[in-house]
C-alpha atoms as a PDB file:
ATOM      1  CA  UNK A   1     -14.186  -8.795  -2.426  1.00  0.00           C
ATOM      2  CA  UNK A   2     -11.319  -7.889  -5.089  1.00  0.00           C
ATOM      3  CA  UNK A   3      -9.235  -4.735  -4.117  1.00  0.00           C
ATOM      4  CA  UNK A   4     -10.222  -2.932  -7.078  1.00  0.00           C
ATOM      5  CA  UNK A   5     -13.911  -3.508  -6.320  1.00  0.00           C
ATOM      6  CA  UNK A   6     -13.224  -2.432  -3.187  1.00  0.00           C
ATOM      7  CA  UNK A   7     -11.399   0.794  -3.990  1.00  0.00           C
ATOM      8  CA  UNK A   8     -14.469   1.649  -6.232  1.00  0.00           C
ATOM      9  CA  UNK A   9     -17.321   0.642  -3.513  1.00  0.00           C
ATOM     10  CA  UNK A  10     -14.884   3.347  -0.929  1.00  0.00           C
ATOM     11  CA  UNK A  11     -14.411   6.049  -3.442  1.00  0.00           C
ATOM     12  CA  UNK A  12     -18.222   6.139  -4.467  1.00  0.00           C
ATOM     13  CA  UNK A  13     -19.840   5.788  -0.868  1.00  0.00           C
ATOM     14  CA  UNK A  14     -16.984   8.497   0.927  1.00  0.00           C
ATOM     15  CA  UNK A  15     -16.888  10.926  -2.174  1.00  0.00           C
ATOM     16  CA  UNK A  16     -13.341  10.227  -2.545  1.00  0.00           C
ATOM     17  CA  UNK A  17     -11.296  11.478  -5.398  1.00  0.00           C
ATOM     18  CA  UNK A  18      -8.414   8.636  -5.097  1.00  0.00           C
ATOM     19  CA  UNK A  19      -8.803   5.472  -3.132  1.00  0.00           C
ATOM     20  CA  UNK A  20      -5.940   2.908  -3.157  1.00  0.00           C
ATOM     21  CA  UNK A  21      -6.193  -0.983  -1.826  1.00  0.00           C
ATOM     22  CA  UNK A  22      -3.709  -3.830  -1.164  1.00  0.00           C
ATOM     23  CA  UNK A  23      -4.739  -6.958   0.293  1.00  0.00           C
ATOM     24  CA  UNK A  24      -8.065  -5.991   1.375  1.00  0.00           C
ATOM     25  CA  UNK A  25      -7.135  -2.839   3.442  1.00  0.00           C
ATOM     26  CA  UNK A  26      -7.474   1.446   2.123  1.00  0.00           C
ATOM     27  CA  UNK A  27      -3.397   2.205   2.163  1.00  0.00           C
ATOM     28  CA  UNK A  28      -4.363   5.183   0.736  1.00  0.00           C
ATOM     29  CA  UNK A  29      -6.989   8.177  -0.138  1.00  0.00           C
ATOM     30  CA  UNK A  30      -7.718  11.764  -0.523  1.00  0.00           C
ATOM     31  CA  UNK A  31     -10.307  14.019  -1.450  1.00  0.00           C
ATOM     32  CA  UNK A  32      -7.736  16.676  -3.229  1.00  0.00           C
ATOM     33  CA  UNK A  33      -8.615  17.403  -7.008  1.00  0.00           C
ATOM     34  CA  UNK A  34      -5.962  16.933 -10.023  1.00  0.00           C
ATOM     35  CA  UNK A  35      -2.557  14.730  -9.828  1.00  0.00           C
ATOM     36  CA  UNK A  36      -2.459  15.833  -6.155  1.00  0.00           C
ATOM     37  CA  UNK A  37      -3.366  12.434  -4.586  1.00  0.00           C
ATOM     38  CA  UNK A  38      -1.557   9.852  -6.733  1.00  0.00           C
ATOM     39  CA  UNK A  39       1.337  12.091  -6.560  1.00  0.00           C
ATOM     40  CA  UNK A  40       1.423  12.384  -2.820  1.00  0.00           C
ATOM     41  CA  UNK A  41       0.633   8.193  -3.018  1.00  0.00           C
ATOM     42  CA  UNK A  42       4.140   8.037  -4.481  1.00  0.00           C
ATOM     43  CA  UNK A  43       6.028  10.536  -2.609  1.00  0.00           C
ATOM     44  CA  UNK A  44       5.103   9.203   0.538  1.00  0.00           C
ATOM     45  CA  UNK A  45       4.249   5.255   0.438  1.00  0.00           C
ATOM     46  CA  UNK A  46       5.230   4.242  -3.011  1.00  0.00           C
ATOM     47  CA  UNK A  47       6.987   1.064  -1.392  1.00  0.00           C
ATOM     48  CA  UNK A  48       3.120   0.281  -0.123  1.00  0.00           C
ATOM     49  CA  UNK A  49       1.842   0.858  -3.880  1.00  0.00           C
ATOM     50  CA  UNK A  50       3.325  -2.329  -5.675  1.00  0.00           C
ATOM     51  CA  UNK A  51       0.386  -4.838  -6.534  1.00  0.00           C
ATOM     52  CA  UNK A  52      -1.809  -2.267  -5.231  1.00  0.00           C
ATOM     53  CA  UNK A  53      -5.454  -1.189  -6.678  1.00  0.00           C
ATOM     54  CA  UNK A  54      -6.717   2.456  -7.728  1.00  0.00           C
ATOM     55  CA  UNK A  55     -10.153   4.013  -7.696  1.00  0.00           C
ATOM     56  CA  UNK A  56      -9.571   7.741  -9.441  1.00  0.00           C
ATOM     57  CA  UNK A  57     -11.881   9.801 -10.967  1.00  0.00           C
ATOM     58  CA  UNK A  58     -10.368  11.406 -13.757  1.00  0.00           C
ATOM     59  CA  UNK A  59      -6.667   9.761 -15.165  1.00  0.00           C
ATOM     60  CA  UNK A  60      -4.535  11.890 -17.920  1.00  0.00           C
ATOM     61  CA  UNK A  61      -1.351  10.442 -18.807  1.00  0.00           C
ATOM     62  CA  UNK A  62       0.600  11.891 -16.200  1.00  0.00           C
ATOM     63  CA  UNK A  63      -1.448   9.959 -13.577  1.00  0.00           C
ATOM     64  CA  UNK A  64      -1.438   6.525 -15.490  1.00  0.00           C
ATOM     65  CA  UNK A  65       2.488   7.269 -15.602  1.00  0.00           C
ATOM     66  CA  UNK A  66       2.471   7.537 -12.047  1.00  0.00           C
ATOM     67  CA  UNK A  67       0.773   4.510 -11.603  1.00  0.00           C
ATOM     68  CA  UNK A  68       2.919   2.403 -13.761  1.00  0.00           C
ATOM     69  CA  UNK A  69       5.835   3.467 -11.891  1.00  0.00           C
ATOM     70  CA  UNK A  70       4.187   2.679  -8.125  1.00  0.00           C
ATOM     71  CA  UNK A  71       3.392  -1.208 -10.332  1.00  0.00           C
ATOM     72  CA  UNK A  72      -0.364  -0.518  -9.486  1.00  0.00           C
ATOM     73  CA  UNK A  73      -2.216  -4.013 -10.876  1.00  0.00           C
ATOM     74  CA  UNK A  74      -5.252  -2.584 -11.487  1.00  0.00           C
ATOM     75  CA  UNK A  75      -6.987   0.670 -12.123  1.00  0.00           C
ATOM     76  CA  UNK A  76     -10.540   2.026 -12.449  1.00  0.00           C
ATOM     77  CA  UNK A  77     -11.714   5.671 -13.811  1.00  0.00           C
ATOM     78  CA  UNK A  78     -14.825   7.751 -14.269  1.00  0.00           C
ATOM     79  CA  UNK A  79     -12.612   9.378 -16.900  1.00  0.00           C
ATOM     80  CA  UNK A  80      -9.857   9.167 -18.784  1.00  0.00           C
ATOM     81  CA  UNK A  81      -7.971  10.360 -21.655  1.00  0.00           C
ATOM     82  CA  UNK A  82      -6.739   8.860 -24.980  1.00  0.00           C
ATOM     83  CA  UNK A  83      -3.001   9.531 -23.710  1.00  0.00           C
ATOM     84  CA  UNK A  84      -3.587   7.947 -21.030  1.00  0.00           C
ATOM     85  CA  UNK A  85      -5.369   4.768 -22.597  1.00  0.00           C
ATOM     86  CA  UNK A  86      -2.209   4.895 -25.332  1.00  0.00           C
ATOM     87  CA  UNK A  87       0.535   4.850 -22.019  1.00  0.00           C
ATOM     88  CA  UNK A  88      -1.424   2.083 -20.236  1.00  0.00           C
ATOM     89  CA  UNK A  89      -2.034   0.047 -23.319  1.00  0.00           C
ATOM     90  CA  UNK A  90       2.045  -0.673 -23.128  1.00  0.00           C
ATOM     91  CA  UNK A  91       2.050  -1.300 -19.530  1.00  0.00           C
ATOM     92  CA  UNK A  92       1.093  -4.102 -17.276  1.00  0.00           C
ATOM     93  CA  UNK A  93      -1.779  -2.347 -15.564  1.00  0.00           C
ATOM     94  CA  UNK A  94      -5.457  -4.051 -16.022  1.00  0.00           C
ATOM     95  CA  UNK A  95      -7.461  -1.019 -16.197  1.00  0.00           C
ATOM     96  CA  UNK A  96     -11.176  -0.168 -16.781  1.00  0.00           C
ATOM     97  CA  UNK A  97     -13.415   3.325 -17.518  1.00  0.00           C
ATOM     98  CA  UNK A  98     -16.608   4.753 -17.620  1.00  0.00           C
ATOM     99  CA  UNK A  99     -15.540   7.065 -20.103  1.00  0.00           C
ATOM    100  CA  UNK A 100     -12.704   8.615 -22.658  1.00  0.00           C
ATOM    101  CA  UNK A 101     -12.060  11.717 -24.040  1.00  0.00           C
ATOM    102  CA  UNK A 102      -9.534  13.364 -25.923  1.00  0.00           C
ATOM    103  CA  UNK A 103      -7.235  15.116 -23.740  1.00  0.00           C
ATOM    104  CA  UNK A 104      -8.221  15.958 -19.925  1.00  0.00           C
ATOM    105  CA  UNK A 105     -10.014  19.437 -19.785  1.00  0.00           C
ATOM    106  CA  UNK A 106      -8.761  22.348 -17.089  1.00  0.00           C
ATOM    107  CA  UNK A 107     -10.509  23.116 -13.388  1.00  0.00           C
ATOM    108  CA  UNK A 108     -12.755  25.638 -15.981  1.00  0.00           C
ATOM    109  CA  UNK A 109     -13.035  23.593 -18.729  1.00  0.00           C
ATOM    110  CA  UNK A 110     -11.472  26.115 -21.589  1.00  0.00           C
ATOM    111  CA  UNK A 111      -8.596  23.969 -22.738  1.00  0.00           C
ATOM    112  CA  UNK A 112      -5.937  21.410 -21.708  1.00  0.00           C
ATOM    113  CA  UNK A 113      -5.563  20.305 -17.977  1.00  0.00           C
ATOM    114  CA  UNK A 114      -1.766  21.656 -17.155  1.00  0.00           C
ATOM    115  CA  UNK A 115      -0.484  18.347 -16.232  1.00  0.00           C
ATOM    116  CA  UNK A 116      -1.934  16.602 -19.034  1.00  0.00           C
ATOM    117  CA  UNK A 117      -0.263  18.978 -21.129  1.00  0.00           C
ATOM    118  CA  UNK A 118       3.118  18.821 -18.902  1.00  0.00           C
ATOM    119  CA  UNK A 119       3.357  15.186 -19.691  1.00  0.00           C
ATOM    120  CA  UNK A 120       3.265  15.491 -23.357  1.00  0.00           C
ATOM    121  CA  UNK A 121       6.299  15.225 -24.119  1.00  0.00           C
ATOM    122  CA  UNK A 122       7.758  13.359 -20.982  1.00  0.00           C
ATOM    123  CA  UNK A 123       8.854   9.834 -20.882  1.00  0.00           C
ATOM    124  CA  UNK A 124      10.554   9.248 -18.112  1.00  0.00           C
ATOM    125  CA  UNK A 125       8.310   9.211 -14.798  1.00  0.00           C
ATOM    126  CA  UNK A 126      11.019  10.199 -12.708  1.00  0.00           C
ATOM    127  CA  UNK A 127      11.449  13.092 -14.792  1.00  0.00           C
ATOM    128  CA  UNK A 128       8.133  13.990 -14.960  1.00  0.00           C
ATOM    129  CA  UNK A 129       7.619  13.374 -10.889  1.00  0.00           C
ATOM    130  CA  UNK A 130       9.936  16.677 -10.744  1.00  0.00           C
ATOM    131  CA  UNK A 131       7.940  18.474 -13.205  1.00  0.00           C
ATOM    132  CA  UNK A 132       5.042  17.693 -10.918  1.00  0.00           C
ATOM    133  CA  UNK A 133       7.060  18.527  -7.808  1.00  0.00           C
ATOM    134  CA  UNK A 134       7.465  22.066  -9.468  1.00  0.00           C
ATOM    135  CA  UNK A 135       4.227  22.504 -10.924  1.00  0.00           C
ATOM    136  CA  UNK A 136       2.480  21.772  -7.164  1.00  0.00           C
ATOM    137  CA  UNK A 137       4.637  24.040  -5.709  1.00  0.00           C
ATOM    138  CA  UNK A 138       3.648  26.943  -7.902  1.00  0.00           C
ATOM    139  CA  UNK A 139       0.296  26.653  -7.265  1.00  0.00           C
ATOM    140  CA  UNK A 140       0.243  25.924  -3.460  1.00  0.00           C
END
């Protein structure tokens, strides 16, 4: 079975909000909402993450920016937005979704998600991995 195919069997059957494979084996996965779990991913095994494939359930740009910086091969979404289709589209990521929307929606659903909005304007994923670093530890 493919390590993407994988990924997606693990995060349907567990309930999983991230799963991440490489060669076959779960190096990663979490059950925390928002950039949370691809951020911790990369904070803490991002060595582990090159060549490796992701199961999410919802990617905004700032999480497809994260995972062209880990070198993730291949990616699969329940959602994702058009920012995030428009950073992947330049990158070397094979990805796949269920479905697209404009911009990723808040926790209550009355405007942008904060780190979709964060990344606006951000480039440079090391840049925008402090921005996350901050914004985490704000709400935490």
């Amino acid at each position: 079975m493919r390590d993407i195919h994988l990924a997606k069997e693990i995060l349907e059957k567990e309930g999983l909000t991230l799963v991440i494979v490489k060669e076959g084996k779960v190096v990663f996965s979490s059950k925390d909402k928002g950039i949370k779990p691809i951020y911790t991913a990369i904070d803490t095994i991002k060595q582990k993450l090159n060549g490796a494939s992701v199961a999410d359930r919802v990617i905004g740009r700032a999480a497809a920016m994260l995972c062209i910086y880990a070198n993730i091969k291949e990616l699969h979404t329940k959602i994702i937005s058009e920012g995030a289709v428009s950073v992947l589209e330049k990158s070397q990521v094979s990805f796949e979704y269920e479905e697209k929307s404009l911009y990723i929606k808040n926790r209550d659903k009355t405007g942008m998600c904060p780190v979709e909005n964060l990344s606006k304007d951000v480039d440079d994923p090391v840049f925008l991995l402090e921005k996350i670093k901050r914004f985490l530890q704000n709400i935490v």
